[in-house]
N, C-alpha and C. Protein backbone atom coordinates (compact mmCIF):
# COMPACT_ATOMS: atom_id res chain seq x y z
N UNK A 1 119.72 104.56 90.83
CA UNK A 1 118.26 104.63 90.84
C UNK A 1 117.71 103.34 90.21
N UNK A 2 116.73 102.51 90.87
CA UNK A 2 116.30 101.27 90.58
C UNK A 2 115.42 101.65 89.24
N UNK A 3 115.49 100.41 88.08
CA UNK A 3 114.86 100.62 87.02
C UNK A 3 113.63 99.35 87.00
N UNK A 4 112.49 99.89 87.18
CA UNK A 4 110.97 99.46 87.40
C UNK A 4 110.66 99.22 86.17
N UNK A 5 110.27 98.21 85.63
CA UNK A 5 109.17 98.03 84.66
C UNK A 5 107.61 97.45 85.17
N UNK A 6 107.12 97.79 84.29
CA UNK A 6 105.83 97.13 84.63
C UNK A 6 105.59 95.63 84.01
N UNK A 7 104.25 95.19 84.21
CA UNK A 7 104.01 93.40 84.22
C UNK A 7 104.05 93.44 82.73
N UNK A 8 104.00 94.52 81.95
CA UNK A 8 103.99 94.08 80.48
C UNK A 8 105.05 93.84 79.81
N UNK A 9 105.68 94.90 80.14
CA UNK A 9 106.97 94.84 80.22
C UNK A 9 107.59 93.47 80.51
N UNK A 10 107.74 93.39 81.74
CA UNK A 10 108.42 92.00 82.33
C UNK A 10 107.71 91.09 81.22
N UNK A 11 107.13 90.77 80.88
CA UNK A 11 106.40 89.79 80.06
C UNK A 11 106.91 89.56 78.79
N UNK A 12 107.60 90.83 78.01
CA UNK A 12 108.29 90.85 76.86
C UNK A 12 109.29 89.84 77.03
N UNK A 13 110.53 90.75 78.03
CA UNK A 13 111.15 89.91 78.74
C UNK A 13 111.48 87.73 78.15
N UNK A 14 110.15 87.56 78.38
CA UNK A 14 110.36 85.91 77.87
C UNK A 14 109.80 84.92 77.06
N UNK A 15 109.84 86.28 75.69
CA UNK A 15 110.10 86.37 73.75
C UNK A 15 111.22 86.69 73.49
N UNK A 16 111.88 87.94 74.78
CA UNK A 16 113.18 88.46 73.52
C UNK A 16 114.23 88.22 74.28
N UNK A 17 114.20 86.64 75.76
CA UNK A 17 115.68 86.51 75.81
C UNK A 17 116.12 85.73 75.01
N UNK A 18 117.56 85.99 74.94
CA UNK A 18 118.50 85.32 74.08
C UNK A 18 119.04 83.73 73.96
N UNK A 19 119.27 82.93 75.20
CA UNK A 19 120.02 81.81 75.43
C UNK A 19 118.87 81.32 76.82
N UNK A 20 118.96 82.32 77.72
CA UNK A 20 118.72 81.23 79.43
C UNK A 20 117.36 82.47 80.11
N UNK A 21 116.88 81.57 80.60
CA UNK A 21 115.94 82.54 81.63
C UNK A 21 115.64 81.75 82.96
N UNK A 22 115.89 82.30 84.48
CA UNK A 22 115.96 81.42 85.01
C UNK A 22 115.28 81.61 86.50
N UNK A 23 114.55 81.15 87.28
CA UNK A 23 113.74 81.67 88.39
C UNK A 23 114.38 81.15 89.57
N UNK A 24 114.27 81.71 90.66
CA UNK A 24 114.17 81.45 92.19
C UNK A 24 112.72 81.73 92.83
N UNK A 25 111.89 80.49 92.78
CA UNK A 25 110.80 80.78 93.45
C UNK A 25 110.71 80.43 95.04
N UNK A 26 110.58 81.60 95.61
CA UNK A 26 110.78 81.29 97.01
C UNK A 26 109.48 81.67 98.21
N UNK A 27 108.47 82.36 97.64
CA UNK A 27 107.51 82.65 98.52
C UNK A 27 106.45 81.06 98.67
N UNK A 28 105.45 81.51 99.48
CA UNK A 28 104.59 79.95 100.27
C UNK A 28 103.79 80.22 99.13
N UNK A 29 103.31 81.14 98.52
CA UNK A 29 102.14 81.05 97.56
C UNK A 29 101.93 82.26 96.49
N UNK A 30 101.43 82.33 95.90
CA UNK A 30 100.90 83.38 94.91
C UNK A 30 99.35 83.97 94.82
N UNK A 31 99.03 85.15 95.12
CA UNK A 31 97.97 85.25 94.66
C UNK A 31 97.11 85.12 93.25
N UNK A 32 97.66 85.32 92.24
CA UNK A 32 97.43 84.92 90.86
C UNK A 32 97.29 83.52 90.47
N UNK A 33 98.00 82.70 91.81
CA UNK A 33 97.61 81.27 91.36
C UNK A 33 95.97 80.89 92.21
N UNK A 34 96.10 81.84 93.28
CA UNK A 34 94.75 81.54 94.50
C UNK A 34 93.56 81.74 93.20
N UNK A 35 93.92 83.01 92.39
CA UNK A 35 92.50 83.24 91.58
C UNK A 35 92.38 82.78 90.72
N UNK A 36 93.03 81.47 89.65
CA UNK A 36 92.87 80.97 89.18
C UNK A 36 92.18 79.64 88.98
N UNK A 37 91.19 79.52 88.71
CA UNK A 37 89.91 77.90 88.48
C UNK A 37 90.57 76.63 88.94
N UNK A 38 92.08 76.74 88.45
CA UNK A 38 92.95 75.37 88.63
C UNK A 38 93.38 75.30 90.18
N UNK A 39 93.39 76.38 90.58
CA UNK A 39 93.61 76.35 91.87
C UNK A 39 92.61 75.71 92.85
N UNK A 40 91.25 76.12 92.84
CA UNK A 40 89.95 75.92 93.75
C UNK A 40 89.91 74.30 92.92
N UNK A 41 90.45 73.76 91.24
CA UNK A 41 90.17 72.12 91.41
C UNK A 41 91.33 72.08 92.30
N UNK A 42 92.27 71.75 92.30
CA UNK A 42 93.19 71.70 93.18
C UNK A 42 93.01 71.51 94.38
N UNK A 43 92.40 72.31 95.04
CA UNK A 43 92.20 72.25 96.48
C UNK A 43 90.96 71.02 96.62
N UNK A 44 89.93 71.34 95.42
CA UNK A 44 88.53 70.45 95.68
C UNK A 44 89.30 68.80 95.78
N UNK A 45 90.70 68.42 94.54
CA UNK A 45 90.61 67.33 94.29
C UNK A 45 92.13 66.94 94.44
N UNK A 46 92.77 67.87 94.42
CA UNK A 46 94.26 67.25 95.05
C UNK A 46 95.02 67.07 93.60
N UNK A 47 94.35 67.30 92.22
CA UNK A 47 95.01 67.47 91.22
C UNK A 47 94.56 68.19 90.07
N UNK A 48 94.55 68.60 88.85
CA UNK A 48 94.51 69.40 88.60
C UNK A 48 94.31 68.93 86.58
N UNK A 49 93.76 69.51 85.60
CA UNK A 49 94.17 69.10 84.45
C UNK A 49 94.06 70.28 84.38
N UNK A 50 95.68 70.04 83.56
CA UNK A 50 96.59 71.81 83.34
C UNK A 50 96.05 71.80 81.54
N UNK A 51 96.29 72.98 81.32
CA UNK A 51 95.80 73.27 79.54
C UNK A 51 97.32 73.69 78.91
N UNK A 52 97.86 72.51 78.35
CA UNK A 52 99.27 72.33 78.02
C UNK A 52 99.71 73.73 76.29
N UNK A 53 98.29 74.12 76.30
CA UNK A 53 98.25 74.84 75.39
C UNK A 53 97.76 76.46 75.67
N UNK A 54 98.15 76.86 76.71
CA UNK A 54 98.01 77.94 77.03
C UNK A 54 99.11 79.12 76.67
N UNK A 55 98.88 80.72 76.66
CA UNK A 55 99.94 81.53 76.20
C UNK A 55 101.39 80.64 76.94
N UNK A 56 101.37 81.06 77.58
CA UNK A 56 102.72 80.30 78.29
C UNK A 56 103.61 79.05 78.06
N UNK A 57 102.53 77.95 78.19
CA UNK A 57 103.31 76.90 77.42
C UNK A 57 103.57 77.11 76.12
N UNK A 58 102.85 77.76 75.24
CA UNK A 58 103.24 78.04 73.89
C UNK A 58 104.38 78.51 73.19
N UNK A 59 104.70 80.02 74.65
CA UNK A 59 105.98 80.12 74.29
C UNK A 59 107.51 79.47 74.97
N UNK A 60 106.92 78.86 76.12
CA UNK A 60 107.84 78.15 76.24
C UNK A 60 108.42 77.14 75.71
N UNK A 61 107.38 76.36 75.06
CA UNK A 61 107.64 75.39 73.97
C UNK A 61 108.87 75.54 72.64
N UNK A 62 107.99 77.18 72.52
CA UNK A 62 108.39 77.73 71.24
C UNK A 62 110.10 77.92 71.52
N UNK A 63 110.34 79.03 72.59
CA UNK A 63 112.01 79.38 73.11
C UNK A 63 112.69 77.83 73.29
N UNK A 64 112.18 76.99 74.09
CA UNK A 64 113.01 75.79 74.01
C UNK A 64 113.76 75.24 72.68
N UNK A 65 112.54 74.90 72.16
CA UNK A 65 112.46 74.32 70.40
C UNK A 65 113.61 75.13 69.62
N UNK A 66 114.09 75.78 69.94
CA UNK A 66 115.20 76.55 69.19
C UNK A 66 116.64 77.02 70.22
N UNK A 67 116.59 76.15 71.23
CA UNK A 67 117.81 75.55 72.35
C UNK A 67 117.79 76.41 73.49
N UNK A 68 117.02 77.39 73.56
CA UNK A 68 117.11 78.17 74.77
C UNK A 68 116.89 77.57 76.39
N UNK A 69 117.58 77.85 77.32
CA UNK A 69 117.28 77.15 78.56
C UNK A 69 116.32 77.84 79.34
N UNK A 70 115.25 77.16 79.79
CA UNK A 70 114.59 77.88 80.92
C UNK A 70 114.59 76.65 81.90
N UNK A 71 114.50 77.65 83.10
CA UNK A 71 114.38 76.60 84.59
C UNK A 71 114.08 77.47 85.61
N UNK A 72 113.67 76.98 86.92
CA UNK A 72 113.48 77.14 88.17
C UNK A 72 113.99 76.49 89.36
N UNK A 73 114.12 76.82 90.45
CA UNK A 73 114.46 76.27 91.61
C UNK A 73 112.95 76.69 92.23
N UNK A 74 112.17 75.93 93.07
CA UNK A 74 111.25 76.40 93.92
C UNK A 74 111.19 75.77 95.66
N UNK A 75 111.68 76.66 96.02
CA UNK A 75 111.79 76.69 97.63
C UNK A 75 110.42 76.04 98.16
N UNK A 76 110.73 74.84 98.73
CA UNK A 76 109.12 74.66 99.59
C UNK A 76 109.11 74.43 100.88
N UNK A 77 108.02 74.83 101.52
CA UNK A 77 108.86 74.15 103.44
C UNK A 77 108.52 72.86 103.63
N UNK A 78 108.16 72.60 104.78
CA UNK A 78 108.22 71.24 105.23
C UNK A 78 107.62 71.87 106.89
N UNK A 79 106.08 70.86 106.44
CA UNK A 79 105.10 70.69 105.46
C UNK A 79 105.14 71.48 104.48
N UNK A 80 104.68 70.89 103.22
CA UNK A 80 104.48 72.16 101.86
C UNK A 80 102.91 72.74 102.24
N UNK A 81 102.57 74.01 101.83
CA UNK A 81 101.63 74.48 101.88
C UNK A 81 100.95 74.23 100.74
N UNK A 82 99.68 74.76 100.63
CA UNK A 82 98.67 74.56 99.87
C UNK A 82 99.20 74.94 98.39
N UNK A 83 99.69 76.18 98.21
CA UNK A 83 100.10 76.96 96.96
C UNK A 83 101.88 76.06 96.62
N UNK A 84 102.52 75.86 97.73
CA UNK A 84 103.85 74.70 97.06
C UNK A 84 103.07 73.66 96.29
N UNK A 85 102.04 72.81 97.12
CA UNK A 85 101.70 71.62 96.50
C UNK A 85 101.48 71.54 94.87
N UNK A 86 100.12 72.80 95.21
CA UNK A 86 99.43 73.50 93.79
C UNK A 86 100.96 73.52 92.42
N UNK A 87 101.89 73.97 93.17
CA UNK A 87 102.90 74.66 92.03
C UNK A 87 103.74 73.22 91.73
N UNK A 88 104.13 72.23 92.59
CA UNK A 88 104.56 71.12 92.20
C UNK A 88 103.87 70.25 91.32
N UNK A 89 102.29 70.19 91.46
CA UNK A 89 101.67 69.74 90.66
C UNK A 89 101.31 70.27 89.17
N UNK A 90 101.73 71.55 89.59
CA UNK A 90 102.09 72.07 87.90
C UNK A 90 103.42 72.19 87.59
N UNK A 91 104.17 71.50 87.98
CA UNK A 91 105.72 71.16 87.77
C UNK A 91 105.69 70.48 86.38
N UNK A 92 104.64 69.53 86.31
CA UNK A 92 104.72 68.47 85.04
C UNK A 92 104.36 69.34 83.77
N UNK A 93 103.75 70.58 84.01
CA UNK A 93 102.94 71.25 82.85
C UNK A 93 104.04 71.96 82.24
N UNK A 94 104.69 72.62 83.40
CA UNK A 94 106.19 72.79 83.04
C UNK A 94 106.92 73.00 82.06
N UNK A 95 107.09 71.16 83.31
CA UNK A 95 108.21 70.58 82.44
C UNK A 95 108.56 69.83 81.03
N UNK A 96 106.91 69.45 80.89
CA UNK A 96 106.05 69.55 79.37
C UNK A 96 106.99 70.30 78.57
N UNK A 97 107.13 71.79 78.69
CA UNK A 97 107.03 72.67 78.11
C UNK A 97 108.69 72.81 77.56
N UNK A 98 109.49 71.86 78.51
CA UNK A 98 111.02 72.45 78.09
C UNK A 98 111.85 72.59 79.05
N UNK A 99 111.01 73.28 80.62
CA UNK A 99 111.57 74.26 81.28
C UNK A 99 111.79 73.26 82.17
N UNK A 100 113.50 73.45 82.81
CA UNK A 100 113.89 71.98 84.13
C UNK A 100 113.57 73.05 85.30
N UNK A 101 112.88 71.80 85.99
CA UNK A 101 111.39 72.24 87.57
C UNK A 101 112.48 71.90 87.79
N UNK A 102 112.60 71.94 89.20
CA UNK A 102 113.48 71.57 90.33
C UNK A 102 113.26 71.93 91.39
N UNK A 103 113.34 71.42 93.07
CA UNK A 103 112.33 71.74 94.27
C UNK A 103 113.81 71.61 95.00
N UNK A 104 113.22 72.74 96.40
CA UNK A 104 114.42 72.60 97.84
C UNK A 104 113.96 72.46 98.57
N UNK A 105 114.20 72.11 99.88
CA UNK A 105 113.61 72.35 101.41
C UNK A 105 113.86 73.49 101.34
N UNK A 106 113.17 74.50 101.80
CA UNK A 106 113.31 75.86 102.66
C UNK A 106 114.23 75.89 103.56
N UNK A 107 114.38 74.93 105.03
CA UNK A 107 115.66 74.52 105.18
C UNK A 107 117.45 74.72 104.97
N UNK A 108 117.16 73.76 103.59
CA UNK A 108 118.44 73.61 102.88
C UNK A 108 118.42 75.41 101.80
N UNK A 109 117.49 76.23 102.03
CA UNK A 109 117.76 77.36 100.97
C UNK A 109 118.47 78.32 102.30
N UNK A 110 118.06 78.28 103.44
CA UNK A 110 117.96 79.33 104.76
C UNK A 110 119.66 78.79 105.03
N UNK A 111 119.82 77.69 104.89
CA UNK A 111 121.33 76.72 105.35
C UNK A 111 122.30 77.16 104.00
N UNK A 112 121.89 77.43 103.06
CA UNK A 112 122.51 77.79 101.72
C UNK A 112 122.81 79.75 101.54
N UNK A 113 121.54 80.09 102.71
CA UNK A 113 121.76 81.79 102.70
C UNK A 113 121.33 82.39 101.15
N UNK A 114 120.16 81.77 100.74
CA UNK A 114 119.63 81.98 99.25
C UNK A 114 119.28 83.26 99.53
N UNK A 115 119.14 83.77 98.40
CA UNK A 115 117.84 85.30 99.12
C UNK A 115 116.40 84.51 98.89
N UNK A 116 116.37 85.61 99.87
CA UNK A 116 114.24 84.98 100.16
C UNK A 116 113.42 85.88 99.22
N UNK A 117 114.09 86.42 97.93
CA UNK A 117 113.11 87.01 97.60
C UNK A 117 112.94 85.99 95.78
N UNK A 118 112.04 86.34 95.13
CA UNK A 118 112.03 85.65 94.09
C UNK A 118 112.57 86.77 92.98
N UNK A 119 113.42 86.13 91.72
CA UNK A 119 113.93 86.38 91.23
C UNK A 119 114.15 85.81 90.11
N UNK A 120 114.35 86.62 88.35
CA UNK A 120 114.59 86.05 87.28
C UNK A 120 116.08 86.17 86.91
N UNK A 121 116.47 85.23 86.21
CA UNK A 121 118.11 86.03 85.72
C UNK A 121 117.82 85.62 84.03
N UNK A 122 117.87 86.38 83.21
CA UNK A 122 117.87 86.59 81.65
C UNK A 122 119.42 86.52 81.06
N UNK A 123 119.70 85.32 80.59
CA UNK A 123 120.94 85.74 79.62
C UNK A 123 122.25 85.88 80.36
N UNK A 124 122.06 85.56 81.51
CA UNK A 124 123.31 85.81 82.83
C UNK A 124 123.96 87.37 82.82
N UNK A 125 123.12 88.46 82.30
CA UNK A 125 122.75 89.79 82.05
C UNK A 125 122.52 90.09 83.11
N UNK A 126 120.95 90.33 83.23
CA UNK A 126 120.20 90.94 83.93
C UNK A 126 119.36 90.23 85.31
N UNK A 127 118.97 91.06 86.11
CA UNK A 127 117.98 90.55 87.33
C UNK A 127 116.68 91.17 86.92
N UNK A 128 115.80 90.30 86.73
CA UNK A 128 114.33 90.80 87.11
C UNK A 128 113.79 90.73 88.64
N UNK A 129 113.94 91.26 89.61
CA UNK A 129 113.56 91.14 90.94
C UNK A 129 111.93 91.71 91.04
N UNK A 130 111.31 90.42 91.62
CA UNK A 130 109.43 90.42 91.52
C UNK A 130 109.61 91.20 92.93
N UNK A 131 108.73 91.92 93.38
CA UNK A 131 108.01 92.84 94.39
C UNK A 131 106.56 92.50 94.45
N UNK A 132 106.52 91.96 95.88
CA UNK A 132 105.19 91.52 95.83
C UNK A 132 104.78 91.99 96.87
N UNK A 133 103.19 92.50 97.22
CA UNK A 133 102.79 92.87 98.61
C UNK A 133 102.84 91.72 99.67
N UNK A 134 101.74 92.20 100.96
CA UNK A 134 101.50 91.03 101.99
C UNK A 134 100.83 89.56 101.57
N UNK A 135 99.60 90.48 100.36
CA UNK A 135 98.82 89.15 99.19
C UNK A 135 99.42 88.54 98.96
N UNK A 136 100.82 88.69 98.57
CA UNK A 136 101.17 87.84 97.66
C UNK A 136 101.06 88.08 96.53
N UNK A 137 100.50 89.50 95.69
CA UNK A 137 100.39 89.94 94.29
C UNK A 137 101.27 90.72 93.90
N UNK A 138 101.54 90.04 92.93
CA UNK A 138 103.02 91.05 92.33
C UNK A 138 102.56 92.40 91.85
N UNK A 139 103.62 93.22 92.51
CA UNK A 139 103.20 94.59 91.97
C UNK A 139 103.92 95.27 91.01
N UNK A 140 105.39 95.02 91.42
CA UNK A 140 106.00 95.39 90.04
C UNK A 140 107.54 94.88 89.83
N UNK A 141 108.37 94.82 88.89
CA UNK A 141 109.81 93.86 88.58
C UNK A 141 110.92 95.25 88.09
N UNK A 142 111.67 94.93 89.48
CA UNK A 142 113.10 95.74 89.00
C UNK A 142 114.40 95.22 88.23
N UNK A 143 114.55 95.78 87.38
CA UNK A 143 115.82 95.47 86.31
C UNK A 143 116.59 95.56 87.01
N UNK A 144 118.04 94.72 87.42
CA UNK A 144 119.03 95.00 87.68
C UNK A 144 120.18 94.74 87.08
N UNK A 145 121.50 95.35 86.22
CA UNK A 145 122.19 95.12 85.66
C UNK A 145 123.62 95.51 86.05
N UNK A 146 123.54 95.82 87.56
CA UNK A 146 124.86 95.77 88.18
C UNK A 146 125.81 94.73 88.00
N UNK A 147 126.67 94.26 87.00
CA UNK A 147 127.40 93.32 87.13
C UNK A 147 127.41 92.27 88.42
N UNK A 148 128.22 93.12 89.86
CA UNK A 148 128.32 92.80 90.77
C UNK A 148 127.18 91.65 91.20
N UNK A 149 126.19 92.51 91.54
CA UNK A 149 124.66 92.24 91.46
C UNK A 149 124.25 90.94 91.04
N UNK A 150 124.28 91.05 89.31
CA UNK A 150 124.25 89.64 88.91
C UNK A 150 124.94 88.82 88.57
N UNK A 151 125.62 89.14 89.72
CA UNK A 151 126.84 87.62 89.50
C UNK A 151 126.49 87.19 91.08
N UNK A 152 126.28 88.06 92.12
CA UNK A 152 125.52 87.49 93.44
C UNK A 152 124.61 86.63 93.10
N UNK A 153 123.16 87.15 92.53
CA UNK A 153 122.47 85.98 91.98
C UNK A 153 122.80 84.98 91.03
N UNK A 154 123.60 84.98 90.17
CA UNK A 154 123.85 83.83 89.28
C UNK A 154 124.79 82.98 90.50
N UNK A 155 125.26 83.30 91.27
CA UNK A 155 126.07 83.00 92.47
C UNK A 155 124.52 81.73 93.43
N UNK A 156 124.05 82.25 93.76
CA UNK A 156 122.50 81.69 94.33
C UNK A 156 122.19 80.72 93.34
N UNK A 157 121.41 81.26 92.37
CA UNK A 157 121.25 80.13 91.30
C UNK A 157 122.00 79.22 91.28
N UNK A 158 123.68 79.08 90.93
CA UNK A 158 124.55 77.71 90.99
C UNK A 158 124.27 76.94 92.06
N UNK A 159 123.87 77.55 93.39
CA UNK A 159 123.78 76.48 94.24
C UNK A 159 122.61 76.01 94.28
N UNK A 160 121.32 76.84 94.11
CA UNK A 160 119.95 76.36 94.51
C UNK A 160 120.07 75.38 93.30
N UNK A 161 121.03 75.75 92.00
CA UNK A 161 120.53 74.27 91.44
C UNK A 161 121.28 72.99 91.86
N UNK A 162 122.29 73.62 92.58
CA UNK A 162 123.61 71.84 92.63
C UNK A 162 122.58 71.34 94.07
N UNK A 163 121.95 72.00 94.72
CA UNK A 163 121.12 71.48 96.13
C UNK A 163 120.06 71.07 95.49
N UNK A 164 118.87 71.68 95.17
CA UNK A 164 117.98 70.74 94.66
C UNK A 164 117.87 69.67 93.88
N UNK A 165 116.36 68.74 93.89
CA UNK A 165 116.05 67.73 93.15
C UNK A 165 115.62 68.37 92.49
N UNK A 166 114.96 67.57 90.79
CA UNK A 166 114.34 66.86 89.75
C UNK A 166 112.79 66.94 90.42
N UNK A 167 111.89 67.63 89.48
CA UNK A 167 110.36 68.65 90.83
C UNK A 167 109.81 66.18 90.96
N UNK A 168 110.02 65.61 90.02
CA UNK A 168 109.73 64.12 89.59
C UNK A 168 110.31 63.62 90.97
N UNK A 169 111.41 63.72 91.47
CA UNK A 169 111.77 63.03 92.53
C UNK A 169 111.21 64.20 93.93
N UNK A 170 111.43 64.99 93.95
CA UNK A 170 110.71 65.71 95.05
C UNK A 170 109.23 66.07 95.69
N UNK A 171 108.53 65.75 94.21
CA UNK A 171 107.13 64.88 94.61
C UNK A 171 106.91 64.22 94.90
N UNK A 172 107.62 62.70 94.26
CA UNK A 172 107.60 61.53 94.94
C UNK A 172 107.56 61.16 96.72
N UNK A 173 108.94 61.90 96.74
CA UNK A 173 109.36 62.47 98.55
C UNK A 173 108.42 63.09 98.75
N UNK A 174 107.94 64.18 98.33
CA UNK A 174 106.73 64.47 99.46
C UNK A 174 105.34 63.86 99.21
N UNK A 175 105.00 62.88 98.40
CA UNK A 175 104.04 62.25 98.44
C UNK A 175 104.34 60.75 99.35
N UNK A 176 105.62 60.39 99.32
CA UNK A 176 105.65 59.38 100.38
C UNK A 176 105.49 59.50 102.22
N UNK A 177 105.87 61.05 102.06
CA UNK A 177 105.84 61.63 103.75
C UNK A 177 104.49 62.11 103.53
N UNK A 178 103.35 62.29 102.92
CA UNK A 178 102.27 62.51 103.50
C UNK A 178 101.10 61.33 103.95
N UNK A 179 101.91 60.28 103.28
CA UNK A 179 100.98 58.96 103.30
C UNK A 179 100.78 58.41 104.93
């Protein structure tokens, strides 16, 4: 029987891991990023001034500062969409923070057989698996602690990170192909 927490829950989650916390972002966009102010500058101006002092960076700052790893892989296609761009350009706010960005072709994730869904791994423990509707709004995060399970995804993770770039060089690349 799948074990559901809710967003508050999940949120504890990344105060009380231990060593690593680690994402597969793989959808075109987010709704939570569409309703956010930074988003509509974004779209108005093509960039964005992020608030390097927000809950989030704070604690990411904080978990780093005492050796913990956080990172991401984020799947983008080709063309990137509006919400990839948005999220690369907050790659730097980031990576500010501690946490190693890192970008794929969609492509090279579909050629790699990643799962298409997005996903946390805590501590090389557990799966947080996000559930999101058609929006794009997350509705709710299943625990998974099947061994098996998360060693499939920590399995994914090794490669989405040995395939991807540095989010610094994968901007670059896609700011030279849009010119």
């Amino acid at each position: 029987m799948p074990k559901i927490i809710n967003l508050a829950e999940f949120a504890q989650l990344f105060k009380t891991f231990e060593h690593s916390a680690w994402r597969l972002e793989s959808r075109r966009g987010y709704a939570s990023d569409r309703e956010d102010e930074t988003y509509r500058e974004f779209v108005e101006t093509g960039t964005v001034t992020w608030d390097p002092d927000d809950e989030w960076c704070r604690n990411m700052r904080a978990q780093t500062k005492v050796g913990k790893r956080v990172g991401r892989v984020r799947i983008i296609d080709n063309p990137p969409t509006t919400g990839q761009l948005y999220l690369l350009d907050n790659a730097k706010r980031n990576s500010a923070t501690g946490e190693e960005m890192r970008n794929l072709w969609r492509a090279d994730a579909e050629r790699l057989q990643l799962p298409a869904e997005d996903f946390w791994i805590f501590d090389s423990r557990f799966i947080a698996l996000l559930y999101f509707d058609e929006a794009d709004t997350l509705l709710h995060v299943e625990l998974i602690t099947n061994p098996a399970e998360v060693m499939r995804y920590a399995q994914a993770r090794d490669a989405a990170l040995h395939h991807s770039s540095p989010y610094e060089e994968f901007a670059a690349l896609v700011a030279a192909t849009e010119e």
